[in-house]
N, C-alpha and C. Protein backbone atom coordinates (compact mmCIF):
# COMPACT_ATOMS: atom_id res chain seq x y z
N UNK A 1 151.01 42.96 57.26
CA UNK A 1 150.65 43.35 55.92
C UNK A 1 151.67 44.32 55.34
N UNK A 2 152.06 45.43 56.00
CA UNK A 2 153.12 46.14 55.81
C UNK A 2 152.59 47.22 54.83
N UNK A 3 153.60 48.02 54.40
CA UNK A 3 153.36 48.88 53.36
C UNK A 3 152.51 48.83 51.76
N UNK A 4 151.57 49.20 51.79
CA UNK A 4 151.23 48.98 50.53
C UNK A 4 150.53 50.36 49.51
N UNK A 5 151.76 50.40 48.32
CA UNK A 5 150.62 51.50 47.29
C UNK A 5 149.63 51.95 47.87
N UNK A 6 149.60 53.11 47.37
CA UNK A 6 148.84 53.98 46.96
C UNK A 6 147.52 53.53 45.69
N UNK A 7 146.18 53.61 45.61
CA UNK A 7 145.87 53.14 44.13
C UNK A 7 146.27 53.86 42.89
N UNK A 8 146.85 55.54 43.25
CA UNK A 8 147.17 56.38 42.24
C UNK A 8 148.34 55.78 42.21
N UNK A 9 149.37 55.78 42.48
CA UNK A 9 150.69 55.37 42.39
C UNK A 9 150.62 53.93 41.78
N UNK A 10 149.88 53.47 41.68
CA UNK A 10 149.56 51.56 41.13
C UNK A 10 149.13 51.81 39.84
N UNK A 11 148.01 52.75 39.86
CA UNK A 11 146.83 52.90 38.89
C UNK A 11 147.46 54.17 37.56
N UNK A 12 147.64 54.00 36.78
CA UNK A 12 147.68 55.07 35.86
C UNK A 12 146.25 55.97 35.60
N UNK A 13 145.14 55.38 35.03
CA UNK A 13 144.35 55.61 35.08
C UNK A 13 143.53 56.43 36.19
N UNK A 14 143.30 55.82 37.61
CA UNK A 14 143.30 56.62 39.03
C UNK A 14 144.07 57.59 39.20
N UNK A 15 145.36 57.86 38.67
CA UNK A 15 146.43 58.84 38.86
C UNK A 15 145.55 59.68 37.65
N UNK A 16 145.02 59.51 36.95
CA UNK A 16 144.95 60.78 35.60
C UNK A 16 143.62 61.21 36.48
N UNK A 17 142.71 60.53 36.95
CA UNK A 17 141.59 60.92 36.82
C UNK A 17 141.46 62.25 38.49
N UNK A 18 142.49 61.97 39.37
CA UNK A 18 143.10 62.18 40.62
C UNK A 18 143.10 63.76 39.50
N UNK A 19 144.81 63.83 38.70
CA UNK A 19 145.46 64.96 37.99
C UNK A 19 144.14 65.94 37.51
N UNK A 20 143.14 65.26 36.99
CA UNK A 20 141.91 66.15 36.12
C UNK A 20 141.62 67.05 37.62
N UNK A 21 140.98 66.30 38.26
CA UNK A 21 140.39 67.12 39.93
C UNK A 21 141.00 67.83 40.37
N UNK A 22 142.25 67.49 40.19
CA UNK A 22 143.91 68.45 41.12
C UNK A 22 143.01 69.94 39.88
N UNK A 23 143.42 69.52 38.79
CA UNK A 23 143.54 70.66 38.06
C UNK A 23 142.13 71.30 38.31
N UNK A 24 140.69 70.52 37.92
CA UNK A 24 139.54 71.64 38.25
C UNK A 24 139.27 72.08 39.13
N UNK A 25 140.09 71.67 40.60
CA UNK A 25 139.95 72.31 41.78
C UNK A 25 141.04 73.42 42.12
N UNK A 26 141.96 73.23 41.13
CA UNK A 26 143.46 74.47 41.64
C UNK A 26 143.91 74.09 42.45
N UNK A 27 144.08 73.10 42.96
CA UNK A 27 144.96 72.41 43.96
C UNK A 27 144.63 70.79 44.58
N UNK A 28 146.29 70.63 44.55
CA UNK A 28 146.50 69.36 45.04
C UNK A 28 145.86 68.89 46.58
N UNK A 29 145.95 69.71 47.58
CA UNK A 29 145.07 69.43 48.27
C UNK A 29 143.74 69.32 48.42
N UNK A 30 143.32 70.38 48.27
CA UNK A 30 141.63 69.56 47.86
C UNK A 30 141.41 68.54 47.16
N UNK A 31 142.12 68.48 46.08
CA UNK A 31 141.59 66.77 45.48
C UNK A 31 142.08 66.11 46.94
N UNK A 32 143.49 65.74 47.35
CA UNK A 32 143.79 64.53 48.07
C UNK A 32 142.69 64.85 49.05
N UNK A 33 142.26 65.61 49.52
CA UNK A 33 141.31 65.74 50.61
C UNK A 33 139.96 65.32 50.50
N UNK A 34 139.71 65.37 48.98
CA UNK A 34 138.06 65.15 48.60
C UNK A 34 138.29 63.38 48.05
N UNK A 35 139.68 62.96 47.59
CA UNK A 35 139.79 61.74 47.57
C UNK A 35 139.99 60.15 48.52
N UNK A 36 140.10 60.91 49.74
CA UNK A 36 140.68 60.77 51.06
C UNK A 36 142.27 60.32 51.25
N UNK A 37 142.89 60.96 50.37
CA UNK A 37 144.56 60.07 50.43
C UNK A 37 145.36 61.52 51.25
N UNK A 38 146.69 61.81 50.28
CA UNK A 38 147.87 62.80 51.15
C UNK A 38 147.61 63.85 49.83
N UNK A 39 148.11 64.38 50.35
CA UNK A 39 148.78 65.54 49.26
C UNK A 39 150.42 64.58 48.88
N UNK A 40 151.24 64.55 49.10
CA UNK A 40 152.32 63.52 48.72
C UNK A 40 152.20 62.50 48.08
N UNK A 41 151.28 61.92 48.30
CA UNK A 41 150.56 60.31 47.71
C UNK A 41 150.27 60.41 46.34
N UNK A 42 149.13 61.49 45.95
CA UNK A 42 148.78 62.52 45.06
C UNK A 42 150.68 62.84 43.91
N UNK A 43 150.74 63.62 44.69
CA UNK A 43 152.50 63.93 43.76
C UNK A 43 153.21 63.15 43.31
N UNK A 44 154.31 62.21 44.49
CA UNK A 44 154.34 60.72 43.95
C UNK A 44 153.73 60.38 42.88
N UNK A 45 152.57 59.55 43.05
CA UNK A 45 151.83 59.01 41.82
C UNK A 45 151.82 59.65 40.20
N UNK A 46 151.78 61.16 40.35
CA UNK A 46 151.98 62.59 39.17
C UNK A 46 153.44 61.94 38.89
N UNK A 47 154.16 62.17 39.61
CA UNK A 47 155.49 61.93 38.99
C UNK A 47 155.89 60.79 38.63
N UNK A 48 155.51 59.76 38.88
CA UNK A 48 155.28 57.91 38.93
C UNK A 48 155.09 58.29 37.17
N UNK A 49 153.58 58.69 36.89
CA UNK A 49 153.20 58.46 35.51
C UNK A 49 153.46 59.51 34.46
N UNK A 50 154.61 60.45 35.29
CA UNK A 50 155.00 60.83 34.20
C UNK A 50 153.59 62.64 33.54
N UNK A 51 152.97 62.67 34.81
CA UNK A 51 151.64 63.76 34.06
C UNK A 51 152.25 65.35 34.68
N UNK A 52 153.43 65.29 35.27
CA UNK A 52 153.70 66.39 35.94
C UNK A 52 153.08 67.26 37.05
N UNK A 53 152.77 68.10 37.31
CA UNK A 53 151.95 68.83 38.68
C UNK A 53 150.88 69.93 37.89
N UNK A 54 149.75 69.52 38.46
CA UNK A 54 148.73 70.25 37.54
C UNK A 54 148.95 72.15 37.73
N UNK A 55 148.36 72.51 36.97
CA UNK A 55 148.14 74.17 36.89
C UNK A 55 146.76 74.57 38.11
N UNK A 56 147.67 75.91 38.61
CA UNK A 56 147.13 76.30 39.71
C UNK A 56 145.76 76.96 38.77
N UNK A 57 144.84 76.76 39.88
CA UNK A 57 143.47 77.88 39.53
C UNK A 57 143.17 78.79 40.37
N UNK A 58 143.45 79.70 40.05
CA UNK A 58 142.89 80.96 41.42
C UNK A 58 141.80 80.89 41.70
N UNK A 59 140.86 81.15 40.35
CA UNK A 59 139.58 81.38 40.81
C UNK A 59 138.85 80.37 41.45
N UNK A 60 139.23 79.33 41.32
CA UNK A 60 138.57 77.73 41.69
C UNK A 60 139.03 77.70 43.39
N UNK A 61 140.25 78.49 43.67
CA UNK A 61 140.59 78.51 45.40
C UNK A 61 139.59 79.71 45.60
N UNK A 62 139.77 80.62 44.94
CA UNK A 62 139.08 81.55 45.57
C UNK A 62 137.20 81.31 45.74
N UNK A 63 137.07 80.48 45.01
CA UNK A 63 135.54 80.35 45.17
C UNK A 63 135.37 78.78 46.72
N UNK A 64 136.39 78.48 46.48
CA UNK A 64 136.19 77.31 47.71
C UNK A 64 136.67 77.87 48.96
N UNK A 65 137.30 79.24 48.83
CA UNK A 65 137.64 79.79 50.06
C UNK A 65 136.65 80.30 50.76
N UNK A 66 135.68 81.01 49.58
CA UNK A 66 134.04 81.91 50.01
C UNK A 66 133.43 81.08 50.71
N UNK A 67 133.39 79.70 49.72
CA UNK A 67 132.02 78.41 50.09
C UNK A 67 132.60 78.07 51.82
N UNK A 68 133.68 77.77 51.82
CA UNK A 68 134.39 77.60 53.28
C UNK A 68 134.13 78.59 54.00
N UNK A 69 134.03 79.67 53.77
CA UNK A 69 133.93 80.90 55.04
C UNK A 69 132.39 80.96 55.06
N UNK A 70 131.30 81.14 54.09
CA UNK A 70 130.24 81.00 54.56
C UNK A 70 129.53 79.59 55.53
N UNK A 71 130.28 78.40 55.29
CA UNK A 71 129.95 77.62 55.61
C UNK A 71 130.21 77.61 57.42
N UNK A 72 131.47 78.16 57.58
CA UNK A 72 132.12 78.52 58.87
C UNK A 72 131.10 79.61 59.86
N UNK A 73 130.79 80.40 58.52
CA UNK A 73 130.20 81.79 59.71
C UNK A 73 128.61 81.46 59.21
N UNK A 74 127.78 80.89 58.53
CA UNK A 74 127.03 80.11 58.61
C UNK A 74 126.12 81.71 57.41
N UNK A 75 127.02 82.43 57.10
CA UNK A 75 126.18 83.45 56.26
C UNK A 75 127.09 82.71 54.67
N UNK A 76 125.67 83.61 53.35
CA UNK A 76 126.23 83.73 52.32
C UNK A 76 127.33 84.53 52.49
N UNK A 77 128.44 83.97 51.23
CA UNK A 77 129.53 85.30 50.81
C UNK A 77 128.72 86.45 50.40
N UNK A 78 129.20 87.46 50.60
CA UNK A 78 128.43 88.72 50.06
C UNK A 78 128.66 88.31 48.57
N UNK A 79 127.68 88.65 47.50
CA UNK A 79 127.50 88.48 46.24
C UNK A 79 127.96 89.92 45.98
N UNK A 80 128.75 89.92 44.48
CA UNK A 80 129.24 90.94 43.76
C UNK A 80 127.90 92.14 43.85
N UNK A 81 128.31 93.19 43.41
CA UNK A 81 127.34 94.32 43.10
C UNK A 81 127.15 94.12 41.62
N UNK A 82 126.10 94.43 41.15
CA UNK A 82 125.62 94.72 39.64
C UNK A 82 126.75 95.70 39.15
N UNK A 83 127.11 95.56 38.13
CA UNK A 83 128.07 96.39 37.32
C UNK A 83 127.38 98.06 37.51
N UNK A 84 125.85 98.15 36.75
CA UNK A 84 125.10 98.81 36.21
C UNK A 84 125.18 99.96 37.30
N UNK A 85 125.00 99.03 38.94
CA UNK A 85 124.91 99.95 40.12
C UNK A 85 125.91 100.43 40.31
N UNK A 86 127.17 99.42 40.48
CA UNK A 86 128.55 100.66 40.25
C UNK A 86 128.73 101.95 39.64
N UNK A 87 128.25 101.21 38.27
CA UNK A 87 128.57 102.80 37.72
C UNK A 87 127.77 104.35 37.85
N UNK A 88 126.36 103.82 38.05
CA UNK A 88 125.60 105.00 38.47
C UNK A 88 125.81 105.32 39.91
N UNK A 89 126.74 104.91 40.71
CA UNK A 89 126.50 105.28 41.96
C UNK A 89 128.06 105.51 42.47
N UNK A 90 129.28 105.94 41.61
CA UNK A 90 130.20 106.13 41.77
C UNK A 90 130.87 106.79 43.03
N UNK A 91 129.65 108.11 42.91
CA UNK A 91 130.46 109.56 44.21
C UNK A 91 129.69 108.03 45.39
N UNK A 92 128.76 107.38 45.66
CA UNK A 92 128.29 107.17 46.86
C UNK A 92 129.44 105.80 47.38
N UNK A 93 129.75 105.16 46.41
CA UNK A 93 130.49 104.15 46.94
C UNK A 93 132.15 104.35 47.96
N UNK A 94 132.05 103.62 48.70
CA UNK A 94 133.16 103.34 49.16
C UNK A 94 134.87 103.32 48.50
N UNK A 95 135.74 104.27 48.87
CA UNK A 95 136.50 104.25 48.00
C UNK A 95 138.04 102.93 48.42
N UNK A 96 137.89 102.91 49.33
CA UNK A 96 138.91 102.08 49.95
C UNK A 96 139.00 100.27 49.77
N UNK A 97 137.91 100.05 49.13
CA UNK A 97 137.57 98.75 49.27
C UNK A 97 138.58 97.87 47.75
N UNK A 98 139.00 97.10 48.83
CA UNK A 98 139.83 96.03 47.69
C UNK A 98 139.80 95.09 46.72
N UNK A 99 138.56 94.68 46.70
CA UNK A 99 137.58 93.91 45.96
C UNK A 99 136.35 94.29 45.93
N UNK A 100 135.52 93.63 44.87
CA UNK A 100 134.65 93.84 44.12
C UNK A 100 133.55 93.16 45.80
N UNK A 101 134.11 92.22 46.46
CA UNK A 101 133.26 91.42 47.57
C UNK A 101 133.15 92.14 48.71
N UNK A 102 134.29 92.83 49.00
CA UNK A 102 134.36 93.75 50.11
C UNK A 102 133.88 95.24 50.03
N UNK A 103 133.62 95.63 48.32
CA UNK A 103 132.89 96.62 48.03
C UNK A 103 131.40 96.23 48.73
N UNK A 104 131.10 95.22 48.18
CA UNK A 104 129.46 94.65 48.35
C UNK A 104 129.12 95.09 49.72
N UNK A 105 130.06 94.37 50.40
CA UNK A 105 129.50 94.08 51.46
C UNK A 105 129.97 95.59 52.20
N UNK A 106 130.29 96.49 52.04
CA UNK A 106 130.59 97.47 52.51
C UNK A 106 129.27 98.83 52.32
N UNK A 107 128.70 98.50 51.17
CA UNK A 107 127.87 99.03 50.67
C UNK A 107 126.38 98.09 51.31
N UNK A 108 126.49 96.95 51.44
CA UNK A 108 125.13 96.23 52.12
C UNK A 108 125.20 96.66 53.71
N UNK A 109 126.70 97.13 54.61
CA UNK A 109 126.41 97.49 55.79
C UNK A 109 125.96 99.02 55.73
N UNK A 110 126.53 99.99 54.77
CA UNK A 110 125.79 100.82 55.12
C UNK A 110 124.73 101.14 54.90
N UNK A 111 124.06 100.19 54.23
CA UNK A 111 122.07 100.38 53.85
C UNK A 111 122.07 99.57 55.09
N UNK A 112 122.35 98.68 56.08
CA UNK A 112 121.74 98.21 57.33
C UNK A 112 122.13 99.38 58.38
N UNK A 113 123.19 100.18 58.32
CA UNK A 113 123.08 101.64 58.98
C UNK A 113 122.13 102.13 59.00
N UNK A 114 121.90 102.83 57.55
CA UNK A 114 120.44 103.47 56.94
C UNK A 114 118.97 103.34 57.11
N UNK A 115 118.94 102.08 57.66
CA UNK A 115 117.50 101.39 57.50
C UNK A 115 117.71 101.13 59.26
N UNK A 116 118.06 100.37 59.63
CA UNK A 116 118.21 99.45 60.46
C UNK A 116 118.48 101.10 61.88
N UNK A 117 119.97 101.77 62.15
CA UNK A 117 120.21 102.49 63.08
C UNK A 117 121.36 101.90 63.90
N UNK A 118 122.42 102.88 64.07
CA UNK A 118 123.53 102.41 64.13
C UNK A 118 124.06 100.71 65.61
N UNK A 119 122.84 101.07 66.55
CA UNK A 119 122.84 100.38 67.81
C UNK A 119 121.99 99.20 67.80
N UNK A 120 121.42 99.17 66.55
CA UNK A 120 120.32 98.14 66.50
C UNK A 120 121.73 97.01 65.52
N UNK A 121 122.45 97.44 64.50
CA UNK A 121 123.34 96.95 63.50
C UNK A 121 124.57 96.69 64.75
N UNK A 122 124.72 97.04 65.91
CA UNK A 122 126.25 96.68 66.53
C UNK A 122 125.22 95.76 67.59
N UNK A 123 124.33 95.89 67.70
CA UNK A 123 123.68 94.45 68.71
C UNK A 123 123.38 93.25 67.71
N UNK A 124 122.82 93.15 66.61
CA UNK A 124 122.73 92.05 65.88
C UNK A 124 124.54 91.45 65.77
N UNK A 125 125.64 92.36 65.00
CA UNK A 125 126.57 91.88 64.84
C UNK A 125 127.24 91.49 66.25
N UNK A 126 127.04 91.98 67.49
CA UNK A 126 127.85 91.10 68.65
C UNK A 126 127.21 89.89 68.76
N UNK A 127 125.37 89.52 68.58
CA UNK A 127 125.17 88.48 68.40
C UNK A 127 125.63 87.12 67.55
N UNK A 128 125.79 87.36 66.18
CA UNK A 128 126.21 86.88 64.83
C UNK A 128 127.57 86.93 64.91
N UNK A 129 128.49 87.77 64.98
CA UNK A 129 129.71 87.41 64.80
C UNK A 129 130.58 87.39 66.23
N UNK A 130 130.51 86.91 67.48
CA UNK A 130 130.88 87.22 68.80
C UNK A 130 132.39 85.80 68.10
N UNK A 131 133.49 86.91 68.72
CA UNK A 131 134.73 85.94 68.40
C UNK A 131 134.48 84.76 69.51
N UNK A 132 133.98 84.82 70.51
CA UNK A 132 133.93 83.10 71.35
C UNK A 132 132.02 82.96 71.67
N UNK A 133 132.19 81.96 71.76
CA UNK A 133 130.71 80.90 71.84
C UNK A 133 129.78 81.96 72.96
N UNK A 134 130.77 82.15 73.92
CA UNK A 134 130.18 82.92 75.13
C UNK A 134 130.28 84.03 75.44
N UNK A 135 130.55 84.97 74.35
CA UNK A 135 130.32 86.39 73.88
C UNK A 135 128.95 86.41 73.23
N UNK A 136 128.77 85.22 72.45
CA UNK A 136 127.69 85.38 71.84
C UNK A 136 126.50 84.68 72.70
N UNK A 137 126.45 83.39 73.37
CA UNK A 137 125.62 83.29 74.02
C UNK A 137 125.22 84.66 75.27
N UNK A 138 126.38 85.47 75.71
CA UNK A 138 125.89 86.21 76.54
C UNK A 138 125.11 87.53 75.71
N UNK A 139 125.74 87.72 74.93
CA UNK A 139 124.46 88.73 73.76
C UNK A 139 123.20 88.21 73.86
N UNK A 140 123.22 86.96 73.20
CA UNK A 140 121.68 86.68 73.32
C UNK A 140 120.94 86.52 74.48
N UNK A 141 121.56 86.69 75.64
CA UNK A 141 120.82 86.62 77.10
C UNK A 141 120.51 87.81 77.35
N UNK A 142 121.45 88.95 76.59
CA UNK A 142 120.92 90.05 77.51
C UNK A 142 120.38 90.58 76.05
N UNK A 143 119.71 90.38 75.23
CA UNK A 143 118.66 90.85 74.00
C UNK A 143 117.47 90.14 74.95
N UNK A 144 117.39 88.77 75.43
CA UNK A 144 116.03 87.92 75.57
C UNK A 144 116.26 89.05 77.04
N UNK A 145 116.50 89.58 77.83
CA UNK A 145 116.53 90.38 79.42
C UNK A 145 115.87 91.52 78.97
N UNK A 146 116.14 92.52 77.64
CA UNK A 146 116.02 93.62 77.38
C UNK A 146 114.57 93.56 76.94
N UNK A 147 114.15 92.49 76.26
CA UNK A 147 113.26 92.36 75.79
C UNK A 147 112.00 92.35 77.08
N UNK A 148 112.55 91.45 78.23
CA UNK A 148 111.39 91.16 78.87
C UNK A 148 111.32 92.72 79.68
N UNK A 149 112.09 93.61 79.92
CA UNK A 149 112.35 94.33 80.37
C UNK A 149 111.40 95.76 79.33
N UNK A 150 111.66 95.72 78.46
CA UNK A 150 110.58 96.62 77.32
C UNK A 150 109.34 96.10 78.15
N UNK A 151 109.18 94.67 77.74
CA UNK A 151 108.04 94.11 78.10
C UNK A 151 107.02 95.21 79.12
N UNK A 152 108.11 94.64 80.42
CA UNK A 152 107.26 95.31 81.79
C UNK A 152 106.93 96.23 81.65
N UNK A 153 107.74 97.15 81.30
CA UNK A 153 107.70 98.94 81.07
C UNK A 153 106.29 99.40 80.62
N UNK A 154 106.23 98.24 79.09
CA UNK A 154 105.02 98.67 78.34
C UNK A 154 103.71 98.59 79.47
N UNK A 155 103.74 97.30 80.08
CA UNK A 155 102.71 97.18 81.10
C UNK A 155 102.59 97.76 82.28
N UNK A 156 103.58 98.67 82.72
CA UNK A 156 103.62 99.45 83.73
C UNK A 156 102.67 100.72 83.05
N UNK A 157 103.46 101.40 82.04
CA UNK A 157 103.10 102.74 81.38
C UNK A 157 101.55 102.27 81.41
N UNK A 158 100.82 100.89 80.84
CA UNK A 158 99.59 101.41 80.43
C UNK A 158 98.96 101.29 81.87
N UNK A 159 99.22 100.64 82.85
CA UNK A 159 98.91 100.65 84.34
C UNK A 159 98.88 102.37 84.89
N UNK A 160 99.59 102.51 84.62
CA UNK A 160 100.17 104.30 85.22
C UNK A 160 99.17 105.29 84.39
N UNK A 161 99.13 105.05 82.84
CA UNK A 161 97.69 105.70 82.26
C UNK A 161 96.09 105.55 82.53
N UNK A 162 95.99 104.05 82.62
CA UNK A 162 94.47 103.89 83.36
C UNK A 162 94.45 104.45 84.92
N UNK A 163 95.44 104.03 85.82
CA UNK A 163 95.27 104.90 86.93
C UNK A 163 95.46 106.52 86.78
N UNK A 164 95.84 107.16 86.23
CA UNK A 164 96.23 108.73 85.95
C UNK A 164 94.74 109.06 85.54
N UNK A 165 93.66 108.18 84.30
CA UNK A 165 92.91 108.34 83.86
C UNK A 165 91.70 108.23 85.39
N UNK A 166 91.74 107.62 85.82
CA UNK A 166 91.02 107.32 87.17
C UNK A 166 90.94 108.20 87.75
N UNK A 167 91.98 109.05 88.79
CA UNK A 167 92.29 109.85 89.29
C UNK A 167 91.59 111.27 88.91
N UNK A 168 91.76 111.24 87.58
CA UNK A 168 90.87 112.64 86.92
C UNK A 168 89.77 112.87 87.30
N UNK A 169 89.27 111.50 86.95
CA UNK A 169 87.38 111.25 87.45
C UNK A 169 87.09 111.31 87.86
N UNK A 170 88.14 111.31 89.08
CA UNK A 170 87.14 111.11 90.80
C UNK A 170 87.04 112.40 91.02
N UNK A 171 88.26 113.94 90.55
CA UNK A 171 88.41 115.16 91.33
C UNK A 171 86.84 115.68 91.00
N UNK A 172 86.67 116.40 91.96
CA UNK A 172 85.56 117.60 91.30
C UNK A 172 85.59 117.76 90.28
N UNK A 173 84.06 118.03 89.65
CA UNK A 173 84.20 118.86 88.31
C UNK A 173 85.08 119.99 88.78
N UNK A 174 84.80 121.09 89.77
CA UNK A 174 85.26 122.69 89.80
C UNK A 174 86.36 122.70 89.76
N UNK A 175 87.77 121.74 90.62
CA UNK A 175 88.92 121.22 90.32
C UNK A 175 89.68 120.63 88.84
N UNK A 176 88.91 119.66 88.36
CA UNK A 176 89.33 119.48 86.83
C UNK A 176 88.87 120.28 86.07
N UNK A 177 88.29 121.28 86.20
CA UNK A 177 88.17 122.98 85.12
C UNK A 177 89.48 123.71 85.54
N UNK A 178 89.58 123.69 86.88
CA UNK A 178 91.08 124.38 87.27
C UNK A 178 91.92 123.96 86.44
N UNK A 179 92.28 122.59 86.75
CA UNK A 179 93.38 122.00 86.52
C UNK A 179 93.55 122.33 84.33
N UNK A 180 92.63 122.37 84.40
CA UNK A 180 92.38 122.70 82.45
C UNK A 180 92.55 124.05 82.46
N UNK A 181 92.28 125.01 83.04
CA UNK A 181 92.46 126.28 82.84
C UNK A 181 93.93 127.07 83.07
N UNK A 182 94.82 125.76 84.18
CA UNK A 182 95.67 126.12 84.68
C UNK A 182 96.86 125.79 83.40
N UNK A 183 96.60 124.84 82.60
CA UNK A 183 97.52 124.59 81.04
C UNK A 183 97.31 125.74 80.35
């Protein structure tokens, strides 16, 4: 069969409609990627009909970069802060932060400080963000260990109170007046 076209490179029409996507997405790759062809195939064809190379969009990468990273780490992007809260809350905010996203989210960890407690917020995040599979599966083994481990404790302590409570009952009265007089 051998080599054959591209349909953008054949198609004028397919090539414009290709150029519109290039352009509402800010880049040539994502269209060829969402179209299933090349990024080259894509260009070629632009230059074939003569439509030139579309105009970059920042904001259109930058919003498919968020949708990609939440999709990856399986959380929302942190959402902007309210204007309104910025401004009334100037002295409390973070001064170092480079964006308006990294403000957010800088300001949403330290209300999970606040609320939450600093050891309770670094055990959830080794769970949630562990750089390999088995950092994080081993977090969650030793949260489900700690847990059963509270567990016992609780059932020991109330074991150790009903017997302590026992023990009282049996002494003499004349002994448990001591023992009260002796506090």
């Amino acid at each position: 069969m051998g080599w054959q076209p591209s349909r953008f490179l054949a198609d004028r029409g397919e090539a414009e409609s290709a150029f519109r996507l290039a352009e509402r997405l800010g880049s040539i790759n994502a269209a060829a990627q969402q179209l299933a062809t090349s990024w080259p195939s894509l260009r070629k064809a632009f230059t074939r009909h003569g439509l030139g190379m579309p105009t970059r969009n920042p904001q259109a990468v930058r919003e498919r970069a968020a949708e990609a990273a939440r999709q990856r780490s399986g959380q929302p992007a942190a959402p902007g802060l309210d204007p309104v809260f910025v401004a009334l809350n100037r002295g409390e905010l973070p001064l170092r932060a480079r964006s308006s996203g990294e403000l957010a989210e800088r300001v949403r960890r330290a209300e999970d400080y606040a609320v939450l407690g600093a050891r309770v917020v670094v055990e959830l995040h080794s769970e949630s963000h562990a750089a390999r599979p088995s950092a994080r599966a081993w977090a969650i083994t030793r949260r489900a260990q700690r847990s059963q481990h509270r567990h016992q404790d609780r059932e020991q302590r109330g074991e150790r109170h009903r017997t302590g409570q026992v023990e009282r009952t049996r002494r003499p009265r004349a002994e448990r007046e001591m023992v009260a007089d002796a506090r």
